[in-house]
Protein backbone atom coordinates (compact mmCIF):
# COMPACT_ATOMS: atom_id res chain seq x y z
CA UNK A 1 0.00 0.00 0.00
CA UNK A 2 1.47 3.37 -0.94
CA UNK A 3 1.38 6.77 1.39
CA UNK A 4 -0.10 9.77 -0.49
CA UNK A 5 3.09 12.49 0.17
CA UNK A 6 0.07 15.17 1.44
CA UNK A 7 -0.61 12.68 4.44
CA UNK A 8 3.00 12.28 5.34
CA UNK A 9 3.90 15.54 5.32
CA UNK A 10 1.11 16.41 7.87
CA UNK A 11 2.62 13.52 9.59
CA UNK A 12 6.36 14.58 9.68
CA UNK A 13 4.63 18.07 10.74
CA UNK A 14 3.36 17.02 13.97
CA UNK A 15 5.91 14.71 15.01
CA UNK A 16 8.06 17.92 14.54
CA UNK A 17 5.66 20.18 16.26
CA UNK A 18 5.51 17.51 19.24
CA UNK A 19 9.32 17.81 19.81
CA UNK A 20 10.39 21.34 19.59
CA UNK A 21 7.77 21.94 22.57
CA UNK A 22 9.17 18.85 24.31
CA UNK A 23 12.40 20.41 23.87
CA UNK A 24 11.69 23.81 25.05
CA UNK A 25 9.95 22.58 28.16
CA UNK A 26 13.05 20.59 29.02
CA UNK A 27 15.77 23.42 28.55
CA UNK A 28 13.60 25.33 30.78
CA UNK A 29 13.44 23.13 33.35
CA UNK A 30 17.27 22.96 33.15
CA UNK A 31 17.82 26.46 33.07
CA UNK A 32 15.73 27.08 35.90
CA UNK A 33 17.47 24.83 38.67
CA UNK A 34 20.88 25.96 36.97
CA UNK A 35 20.19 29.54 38.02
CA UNK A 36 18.60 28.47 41.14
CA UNK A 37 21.82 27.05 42.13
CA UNK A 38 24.05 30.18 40.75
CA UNK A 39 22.15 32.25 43.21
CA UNK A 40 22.51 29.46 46.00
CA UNK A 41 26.31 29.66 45.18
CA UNK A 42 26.69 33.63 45.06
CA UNK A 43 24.76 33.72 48.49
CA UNK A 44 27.28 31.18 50.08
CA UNK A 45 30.55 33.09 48.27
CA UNK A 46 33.01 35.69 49.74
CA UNK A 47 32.58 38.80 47.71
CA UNK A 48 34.65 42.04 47.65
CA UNK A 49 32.97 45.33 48.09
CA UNK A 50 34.25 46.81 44.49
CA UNK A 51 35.52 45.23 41.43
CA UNK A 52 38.20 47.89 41.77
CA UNK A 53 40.23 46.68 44.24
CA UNK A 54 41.82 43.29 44.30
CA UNK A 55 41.03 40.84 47.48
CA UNK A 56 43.10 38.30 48.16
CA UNK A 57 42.93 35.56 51.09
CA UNK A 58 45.94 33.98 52.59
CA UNK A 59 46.94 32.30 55.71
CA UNK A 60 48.79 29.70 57.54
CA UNK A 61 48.81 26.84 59.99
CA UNK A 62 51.09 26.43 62.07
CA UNK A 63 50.96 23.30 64.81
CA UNK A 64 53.44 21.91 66.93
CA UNK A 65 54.24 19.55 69.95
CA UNK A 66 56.43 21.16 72.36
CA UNK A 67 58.79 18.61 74.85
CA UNK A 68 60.10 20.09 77.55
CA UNK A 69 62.55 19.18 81.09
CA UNK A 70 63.14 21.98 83.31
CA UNK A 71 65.82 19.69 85.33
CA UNK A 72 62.59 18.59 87.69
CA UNK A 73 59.74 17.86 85.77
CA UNK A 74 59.37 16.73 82.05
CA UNK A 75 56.06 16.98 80.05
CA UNK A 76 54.61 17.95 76.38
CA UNK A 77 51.86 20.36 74.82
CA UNK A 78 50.19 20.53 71.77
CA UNK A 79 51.22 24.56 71.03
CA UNK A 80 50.84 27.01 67.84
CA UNK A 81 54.48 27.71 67.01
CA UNK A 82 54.77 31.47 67.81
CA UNK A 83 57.91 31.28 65.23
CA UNK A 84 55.49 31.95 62.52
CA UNK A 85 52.02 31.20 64.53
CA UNK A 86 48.84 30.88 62.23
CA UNK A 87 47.33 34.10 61.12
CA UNK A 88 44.25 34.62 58.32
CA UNK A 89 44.63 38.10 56.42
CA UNK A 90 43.11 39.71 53.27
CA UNK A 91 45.38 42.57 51.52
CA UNK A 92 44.41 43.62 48.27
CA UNK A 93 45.55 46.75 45.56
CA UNK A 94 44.33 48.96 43.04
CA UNK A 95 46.27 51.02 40.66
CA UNK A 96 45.77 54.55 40.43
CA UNK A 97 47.87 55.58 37.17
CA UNK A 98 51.29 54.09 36.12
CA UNK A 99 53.27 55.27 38.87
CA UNK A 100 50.96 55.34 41.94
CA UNK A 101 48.83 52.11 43.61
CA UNK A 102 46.57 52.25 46.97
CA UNK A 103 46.21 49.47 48.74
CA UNK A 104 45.68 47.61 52.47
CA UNK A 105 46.05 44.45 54.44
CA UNK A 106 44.32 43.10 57.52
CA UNK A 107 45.45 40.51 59.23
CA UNK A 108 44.49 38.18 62.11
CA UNK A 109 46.75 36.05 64.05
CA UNK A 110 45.23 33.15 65.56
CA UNK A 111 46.86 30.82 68.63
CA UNK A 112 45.80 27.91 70.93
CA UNK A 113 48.57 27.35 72.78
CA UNK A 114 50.72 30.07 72.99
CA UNK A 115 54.49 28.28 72.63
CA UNK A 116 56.02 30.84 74.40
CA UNK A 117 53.76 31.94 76.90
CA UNK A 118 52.38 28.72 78.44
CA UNK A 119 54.10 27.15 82.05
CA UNK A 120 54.15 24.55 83.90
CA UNK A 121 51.04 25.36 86.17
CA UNK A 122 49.40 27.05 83.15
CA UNK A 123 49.86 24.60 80.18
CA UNK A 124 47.10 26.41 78.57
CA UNK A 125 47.93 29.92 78.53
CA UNK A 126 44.54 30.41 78.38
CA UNK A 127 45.04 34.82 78.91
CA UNK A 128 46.99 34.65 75.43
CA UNK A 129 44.78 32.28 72.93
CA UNK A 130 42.77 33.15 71.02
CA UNK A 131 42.50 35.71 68.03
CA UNK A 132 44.53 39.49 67.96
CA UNK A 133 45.22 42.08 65.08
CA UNK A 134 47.99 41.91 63.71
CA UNK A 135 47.81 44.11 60.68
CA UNK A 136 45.51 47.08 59.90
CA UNK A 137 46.47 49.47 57.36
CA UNK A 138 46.20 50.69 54.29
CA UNK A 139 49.33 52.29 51.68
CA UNK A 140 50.22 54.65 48.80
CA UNK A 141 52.92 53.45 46.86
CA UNK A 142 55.29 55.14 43.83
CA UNK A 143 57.18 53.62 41.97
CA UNK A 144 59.10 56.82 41.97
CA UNK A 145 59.31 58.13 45.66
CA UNK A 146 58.28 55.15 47.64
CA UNK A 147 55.04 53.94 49.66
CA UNK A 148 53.77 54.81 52.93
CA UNK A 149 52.12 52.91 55.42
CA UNK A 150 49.26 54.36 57.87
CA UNK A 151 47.33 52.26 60.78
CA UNK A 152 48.66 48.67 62.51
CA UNK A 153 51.61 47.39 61.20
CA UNK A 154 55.34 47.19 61.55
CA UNK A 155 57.87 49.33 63.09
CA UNK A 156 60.76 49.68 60.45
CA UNK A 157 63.68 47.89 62.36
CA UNK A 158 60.97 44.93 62.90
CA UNK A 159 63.10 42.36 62.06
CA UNK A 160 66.15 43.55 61.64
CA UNK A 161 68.39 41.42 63.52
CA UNK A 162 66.86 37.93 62.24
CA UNK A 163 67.00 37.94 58.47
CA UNK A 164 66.91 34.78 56.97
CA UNK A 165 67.13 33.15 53.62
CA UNK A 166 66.51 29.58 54.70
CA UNK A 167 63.49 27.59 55.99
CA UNK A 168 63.83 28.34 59.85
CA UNK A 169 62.42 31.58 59.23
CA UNK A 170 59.15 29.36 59.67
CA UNK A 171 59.84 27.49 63.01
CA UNK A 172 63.10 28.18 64.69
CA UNK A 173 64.16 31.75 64.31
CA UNK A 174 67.67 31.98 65.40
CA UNK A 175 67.78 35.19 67.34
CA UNK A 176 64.07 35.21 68.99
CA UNK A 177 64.52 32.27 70.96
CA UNK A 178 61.52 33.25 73.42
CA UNK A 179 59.66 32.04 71.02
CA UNK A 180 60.46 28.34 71.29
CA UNK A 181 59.21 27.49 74.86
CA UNK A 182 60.53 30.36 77.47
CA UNK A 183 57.72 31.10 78.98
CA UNK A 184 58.03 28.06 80.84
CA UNK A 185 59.00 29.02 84.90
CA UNK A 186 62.71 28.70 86.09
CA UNK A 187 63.28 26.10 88.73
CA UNK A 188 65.79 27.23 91.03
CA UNK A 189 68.86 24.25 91.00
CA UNK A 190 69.37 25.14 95.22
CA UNK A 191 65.80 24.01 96.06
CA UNK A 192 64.00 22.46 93.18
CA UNK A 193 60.98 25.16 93.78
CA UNK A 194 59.99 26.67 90.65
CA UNK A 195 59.88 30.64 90.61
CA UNK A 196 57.27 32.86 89.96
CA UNK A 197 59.59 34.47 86.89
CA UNK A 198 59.75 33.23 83.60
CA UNK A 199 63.05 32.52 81.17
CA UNK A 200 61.83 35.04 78.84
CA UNK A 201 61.83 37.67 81.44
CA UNK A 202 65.61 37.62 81.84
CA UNK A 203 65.74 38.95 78.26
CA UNK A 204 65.18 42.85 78.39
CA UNK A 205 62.51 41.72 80.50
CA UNK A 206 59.63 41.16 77.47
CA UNK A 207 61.50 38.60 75.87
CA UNK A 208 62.66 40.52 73.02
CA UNK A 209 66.50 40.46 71.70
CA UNK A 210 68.19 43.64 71.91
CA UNK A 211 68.26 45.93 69.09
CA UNK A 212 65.12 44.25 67.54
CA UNK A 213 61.95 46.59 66.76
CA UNK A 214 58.08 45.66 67.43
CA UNK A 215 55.25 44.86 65.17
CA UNK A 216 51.60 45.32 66.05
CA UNK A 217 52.06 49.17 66.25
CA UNK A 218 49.75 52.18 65.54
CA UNK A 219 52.12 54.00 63.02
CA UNK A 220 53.40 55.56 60.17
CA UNK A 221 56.18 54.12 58.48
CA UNK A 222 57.63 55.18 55.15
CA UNK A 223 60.01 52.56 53.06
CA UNK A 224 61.73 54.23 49.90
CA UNK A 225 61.86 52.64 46.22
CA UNK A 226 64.90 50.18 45.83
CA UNK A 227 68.51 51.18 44.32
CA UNK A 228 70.83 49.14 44.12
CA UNK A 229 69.40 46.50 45.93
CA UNK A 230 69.06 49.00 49.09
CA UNK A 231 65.97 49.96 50.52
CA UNK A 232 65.44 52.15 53.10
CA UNK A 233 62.49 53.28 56.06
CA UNK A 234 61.24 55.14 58.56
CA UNK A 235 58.59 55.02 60.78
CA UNK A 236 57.10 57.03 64.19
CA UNK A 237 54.23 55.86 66.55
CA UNK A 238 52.32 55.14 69.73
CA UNK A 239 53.73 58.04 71.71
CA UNK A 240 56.43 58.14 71.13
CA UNK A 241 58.18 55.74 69.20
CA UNK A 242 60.51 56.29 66.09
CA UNK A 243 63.20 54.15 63.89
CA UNK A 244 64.80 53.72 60.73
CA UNK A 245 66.54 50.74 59.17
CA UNK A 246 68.41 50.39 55.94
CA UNK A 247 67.86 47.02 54.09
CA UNK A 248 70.02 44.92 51.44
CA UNK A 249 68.96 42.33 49.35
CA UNK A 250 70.93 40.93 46.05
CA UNK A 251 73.28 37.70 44.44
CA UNK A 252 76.24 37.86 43.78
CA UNK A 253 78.86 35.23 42.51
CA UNK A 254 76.41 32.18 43.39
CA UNK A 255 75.32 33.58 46.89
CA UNK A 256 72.03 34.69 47.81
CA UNK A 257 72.19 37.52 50.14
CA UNK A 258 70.40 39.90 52.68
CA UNK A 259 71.15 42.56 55.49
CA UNK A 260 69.43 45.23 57.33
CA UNK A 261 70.84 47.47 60.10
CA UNK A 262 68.46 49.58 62.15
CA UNK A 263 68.15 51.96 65.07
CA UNK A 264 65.27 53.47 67.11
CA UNK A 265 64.47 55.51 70.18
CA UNK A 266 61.85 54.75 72.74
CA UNK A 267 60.07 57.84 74.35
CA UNK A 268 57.68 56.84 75.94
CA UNK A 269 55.46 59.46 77.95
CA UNK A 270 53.25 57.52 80.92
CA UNK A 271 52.90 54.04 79.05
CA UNK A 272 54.88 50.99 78.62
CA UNK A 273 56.71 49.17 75.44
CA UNK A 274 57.74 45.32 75.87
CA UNK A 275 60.86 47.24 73.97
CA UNK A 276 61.67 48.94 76.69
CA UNK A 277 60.02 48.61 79.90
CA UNK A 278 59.23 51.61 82.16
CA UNK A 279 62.15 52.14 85.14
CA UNK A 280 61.39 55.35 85.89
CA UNK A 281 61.58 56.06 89.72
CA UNK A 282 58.86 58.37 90.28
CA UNK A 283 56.50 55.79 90.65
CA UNK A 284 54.92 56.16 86.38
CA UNK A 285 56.05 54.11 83.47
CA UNK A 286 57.97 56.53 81.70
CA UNK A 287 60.70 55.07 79.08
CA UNK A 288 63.97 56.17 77.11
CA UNK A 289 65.71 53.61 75.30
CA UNK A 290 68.04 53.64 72.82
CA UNK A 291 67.77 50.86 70.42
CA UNK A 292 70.61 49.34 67.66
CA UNK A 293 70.60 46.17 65.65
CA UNK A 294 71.28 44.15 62.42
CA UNK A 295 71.59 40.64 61.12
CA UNK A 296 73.08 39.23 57.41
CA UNK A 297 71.77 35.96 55.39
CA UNK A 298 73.93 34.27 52.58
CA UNK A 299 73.03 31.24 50.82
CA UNK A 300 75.36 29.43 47.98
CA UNK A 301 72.82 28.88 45.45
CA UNK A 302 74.62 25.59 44.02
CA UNK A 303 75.69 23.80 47.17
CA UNK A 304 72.79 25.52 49.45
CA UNK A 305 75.35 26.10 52.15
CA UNK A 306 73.37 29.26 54.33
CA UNK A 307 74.64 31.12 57.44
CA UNK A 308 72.62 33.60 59.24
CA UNK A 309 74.23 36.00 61.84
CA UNK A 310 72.53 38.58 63.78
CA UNK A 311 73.40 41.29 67.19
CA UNK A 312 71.98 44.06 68.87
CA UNK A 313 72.38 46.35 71.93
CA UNK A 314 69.92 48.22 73.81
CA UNK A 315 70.70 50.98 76.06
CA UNK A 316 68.24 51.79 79.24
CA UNK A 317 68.67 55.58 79.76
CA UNK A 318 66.72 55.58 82.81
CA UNK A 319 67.56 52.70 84.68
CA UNK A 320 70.25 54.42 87.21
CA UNK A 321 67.57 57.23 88.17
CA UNK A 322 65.69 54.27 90.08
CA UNK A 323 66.68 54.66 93.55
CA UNK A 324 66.95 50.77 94.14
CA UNK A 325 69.78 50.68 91.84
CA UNK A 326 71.20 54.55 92.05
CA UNK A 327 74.73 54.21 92.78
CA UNK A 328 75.32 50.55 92.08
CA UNK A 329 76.61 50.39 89.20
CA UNK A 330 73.97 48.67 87.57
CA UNK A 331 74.37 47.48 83.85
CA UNK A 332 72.32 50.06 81.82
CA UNK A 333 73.01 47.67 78.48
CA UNK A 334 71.51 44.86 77.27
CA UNK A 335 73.21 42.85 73.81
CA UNK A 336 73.51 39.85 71.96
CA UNK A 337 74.25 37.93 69.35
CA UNK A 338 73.47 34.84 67.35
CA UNK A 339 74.22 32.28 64.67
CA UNK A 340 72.82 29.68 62.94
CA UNK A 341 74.43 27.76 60.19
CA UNK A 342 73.65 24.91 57.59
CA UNK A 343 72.71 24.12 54.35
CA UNK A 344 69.36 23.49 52.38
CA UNK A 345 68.68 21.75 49.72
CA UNK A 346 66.36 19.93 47.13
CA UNK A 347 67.85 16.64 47.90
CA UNK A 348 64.57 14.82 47.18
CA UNK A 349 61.59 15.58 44.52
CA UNK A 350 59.47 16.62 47.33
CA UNK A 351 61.30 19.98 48.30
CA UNK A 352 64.23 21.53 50.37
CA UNK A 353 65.86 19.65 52.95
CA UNK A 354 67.21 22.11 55.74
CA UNK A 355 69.57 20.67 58.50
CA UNK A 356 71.32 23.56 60.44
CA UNK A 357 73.11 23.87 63.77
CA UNK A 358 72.68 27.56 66.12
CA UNK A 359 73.56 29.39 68.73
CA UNK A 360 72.37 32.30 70.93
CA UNK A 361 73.81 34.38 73.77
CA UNK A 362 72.86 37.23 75.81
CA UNK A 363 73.50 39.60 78.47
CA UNK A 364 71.82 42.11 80.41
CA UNK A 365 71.98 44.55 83.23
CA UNK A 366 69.35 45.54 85.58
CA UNK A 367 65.46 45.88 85.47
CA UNK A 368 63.45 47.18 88.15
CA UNK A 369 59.80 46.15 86.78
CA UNK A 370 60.44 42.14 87.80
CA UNK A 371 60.70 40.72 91.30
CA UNK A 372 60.84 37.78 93.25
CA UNK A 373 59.18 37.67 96.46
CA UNK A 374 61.43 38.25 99.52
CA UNK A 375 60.39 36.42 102.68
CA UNK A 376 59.16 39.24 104.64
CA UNK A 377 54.95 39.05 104.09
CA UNK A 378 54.58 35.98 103.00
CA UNK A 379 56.17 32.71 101.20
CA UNK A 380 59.58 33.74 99.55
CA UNK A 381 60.24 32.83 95.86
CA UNK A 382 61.84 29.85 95.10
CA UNK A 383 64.92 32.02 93.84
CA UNK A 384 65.09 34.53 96.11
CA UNK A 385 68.31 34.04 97.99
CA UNK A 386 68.32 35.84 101.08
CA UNK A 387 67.04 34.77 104.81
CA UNK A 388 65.02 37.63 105.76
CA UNK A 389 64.07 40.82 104.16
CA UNK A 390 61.94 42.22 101.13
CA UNK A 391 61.35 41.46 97.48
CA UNK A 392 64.38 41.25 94.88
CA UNK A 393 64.92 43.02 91.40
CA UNK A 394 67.03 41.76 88.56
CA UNK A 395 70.65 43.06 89.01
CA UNK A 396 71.70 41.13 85.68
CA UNK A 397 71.57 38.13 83.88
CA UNK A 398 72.18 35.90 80.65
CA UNK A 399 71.08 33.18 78.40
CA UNK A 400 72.82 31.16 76.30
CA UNK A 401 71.47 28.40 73.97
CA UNK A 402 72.74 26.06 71.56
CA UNK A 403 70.43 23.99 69.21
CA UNK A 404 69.95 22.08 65.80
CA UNK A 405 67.24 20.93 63.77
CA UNK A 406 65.59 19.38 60.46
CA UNK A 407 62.78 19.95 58.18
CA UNK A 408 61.60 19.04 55.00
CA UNK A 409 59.33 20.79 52.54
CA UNK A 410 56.52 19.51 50.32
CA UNK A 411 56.12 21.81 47.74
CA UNK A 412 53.03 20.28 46.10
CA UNK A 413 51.39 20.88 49.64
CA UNK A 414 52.87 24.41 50.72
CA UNK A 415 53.53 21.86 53.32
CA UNK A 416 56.85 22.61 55.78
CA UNK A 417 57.61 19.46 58.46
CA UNK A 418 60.52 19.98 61.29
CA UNK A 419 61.80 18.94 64.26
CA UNK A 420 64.16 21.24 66.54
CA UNK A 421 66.25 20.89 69.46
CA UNK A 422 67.50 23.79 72.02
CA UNK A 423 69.68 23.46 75.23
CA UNK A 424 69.62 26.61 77.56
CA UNK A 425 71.38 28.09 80.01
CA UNK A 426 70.79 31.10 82.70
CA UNK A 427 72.62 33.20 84.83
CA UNK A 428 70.73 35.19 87.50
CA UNK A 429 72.09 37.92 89.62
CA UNK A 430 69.40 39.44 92.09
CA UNK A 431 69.50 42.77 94.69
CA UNK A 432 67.82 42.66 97.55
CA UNK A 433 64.99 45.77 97.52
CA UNK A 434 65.83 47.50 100.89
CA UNK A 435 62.98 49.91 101.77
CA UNK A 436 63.61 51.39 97.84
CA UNK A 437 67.27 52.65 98.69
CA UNK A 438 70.38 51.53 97.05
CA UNK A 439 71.35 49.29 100.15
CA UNK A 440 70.47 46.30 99.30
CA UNK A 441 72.58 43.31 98.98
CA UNK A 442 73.47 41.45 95.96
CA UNK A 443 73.59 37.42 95.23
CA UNK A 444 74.04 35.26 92.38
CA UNK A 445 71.02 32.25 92.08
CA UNK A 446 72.01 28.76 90.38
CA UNK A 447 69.30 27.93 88.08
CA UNK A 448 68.18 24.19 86.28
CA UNK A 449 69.00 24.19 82.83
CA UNK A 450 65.92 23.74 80.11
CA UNK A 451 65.92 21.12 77.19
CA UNK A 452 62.94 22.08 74.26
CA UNK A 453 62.28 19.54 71.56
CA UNK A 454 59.77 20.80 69.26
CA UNK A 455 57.92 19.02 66.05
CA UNK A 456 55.02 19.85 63.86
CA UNK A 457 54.01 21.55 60.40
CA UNK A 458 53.25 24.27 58.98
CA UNK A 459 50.70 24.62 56.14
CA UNK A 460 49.97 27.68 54.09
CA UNK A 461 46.63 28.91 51.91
């Protein structure tokens, strides 16, 4: 039987007709839940404010456990490694014309365990966890006269006396050894006891090296455009505070290298600066230090031999107007100096291998603003040296530490592992406060020695 072609045509017409509206009703079904979950995504996205300024996210993790034996008692802590503790920040740019850019950073830092503020009765250092600014500013930069800096940030000698080319940058800086476990109590070697005073407070009293400058400061700091491979800044802040630093970075023959060398003064008006704590004897907080420091990194490219050296020297100005140590004598400097030395290198398909070998000393005179109870009023301090009579001030002290370490990076991750190792040593040298004159007597106090063993990773976004 044949098909007329008027009958088939009708035929091929609605079959047609049928699927083009079959068709349509699909794609709008699909349509429809594809935008519903584009707006379901957008709702649940970080966004910036503008499309002309940039916004980017970054961060770090940074984990460790911390082993510690103060001579007594041995233990470990899971800590964040205040080396290079974990931090979230956004810092973004825009450009104004060819020469000029805006831009800003904020930054948080974020820490369980502090690793140098916990102790032996507090393994929690529950006052310092948490979350704390640690950047809040924004810049103007030229290419042709430079970029300043306004709002929370760093001072310009901030770490001047601990450059570093190599991978301990991340987890065992060489010259800020508070960092790696000295907030743990010292246990006096005569009795056992442990003291109400900490190892980092027999370094300029705050823990910091000598010479070194502060971050986390309301400023304005100005940094000039690089020549040569020198850069230098400026900055002046939280009443009153001012430095300057001069920076080097280049290669040369195979070697990777860096410097800085910095100085600042400290005048501080009715507050207090863990750079230089308030001696002043009229019973305030005022401050005048004078503050000088620098540090050099070189790495051989080729063999990945490094060596990092760094020293500083701070200078109380007000520390013989106290009258518990007017006319004694007392040590108005505080300096030191440290090394670390090794080599680094892709020895695997991973990512560097760092082994290095360091060493840290200091020395310091007097400070006023810590004390160990004496035994008049109560129990005495387990450091305090003398039979009867009142508290005792620092009349000097040092600390010396020698260390080494490993680490190995994943590059694929932005993954750094490492182990470390540090051996210290204190000297103690108290005065005996004698109804606030300068009659007091004076007495070394033999101290337990402190082993740190620290491992863990950090990760960065």
């Amino acid at each position: 039987m044949l098909l007329r072609p008027a009958p088939i045509a009708a035929i091929l017409a609605l079959l047609a007709t049928s699927s083009i509206a079959h068709g349509a009703d699909l794609g709008g079904d699909c349509c429809a839940d594809l935008e519903e979950r584009i707006a379901e995504l957008e709702a649940t996205t970080a966004r910036k404010g503008n499309r002309k300024v940039s916004l980017e996210i970054y961060g770090q993790i940074n984990e460790a456990v911390l082993f510690w034996d103060d001579g007594v008692e041995s233990n470990a802590h899971i800590v964040t490694n205040d080396n290079a503790r974990s931090r979230v920040g956004f810092r973004g740019k825009a450009k104004i014309n060819d020469d000029w850019e805006a831009g800003y950073r904020l930054e948080i830092g974020v820490r369980s365990v502090n690793s140098k503020r916990f102790t032996q009765n507090d393994p929690k250092a529950l006052a310092d966890s948490g979350l704390d600014m640690r950047d809040s500013h924004w810049y103007l930069k030229s290419k042709t006269f430079g970029a300043v800096y306004v709002g929370l940030g760093t001072s310009a000698t901030n770490m001047i006396t601990e450059l570093n080319l190599s991978q301990t940058a991340s987890f065992s800086k060489y010259s800020d050894t508070e960092d790696s476990g000295l907030g743990l109590l010292l246990r006096s070697a005569t009795n056992g006891r442990l003291s109400a005073l900490s190892w980092r407070r027999l370094i300029g009293d705050g823990g910091d090296q000598p010479g070194e400058g502060e971050r986390a400061l309301n400023l304005v700091r100005y940094e000039s455009p690089t020549l040569w491979g020198f850069t230098a800044s400026g900055s002046w802040g939280e009443d009153d505070i001012w430095d300057v630093a001069l920076r080097y970075a280049g290669e040369a023959g195979g070697f990777k290298y860096t410097a800085g060398i910095g100085y600042g003064v400290v005048l501080d008006d009715g507050q207090t600066q863990t750079v230089c704590p308030g001696t002043v004897a009229t019973g305030g907080s005022d401050t005048r230090c004078d503050n000088f420091g620098g540090s050099l990194s070189i790495m051989h490219e080729e063999t990945g031999l490094f060596a990092n050296i760094g020293a500083g020297r701070k200078v109380d100005d007000l520390i013989d107007e106290m009258p518990l140590f007017a006319g004694t004598g007392v040590d108005d400097e505080q300096t030191f100096w440290a090394a670390q030395a090794g080599i680094e290198k892709k020895f695997n398909s991973y990512g560097k291998t760092t082994v290095y070998g360091e060493y840290y000393s200091y020395e310091g005179g007097g400070n006023g603003r810590r004390t160990v109870d004496g035994p008049d009023g109560g129990a005495a301090d387990a450091l305090n040296p003398f039979a009867t009579g009142g508290d005792s001030a620092i009349f000097a002290s040092g600390v010396d530490m020698y260390g080494a370490g490993i680490a190995q990076g994943f590059d694929d991750a932005a993954l750094l592992v490492y182990l470390s190792y540090r051996h210290y040593e204190a000297d103690l040298t108290l005065r005996q406060i004698a109804g606030g004159s300068a009659t007091g007597a004076v007495a070394d106090v033999a101290l337990e020695d402190l082993d740190i063993v620290m491992t863990g990773a950090m990760i960065k976004f």
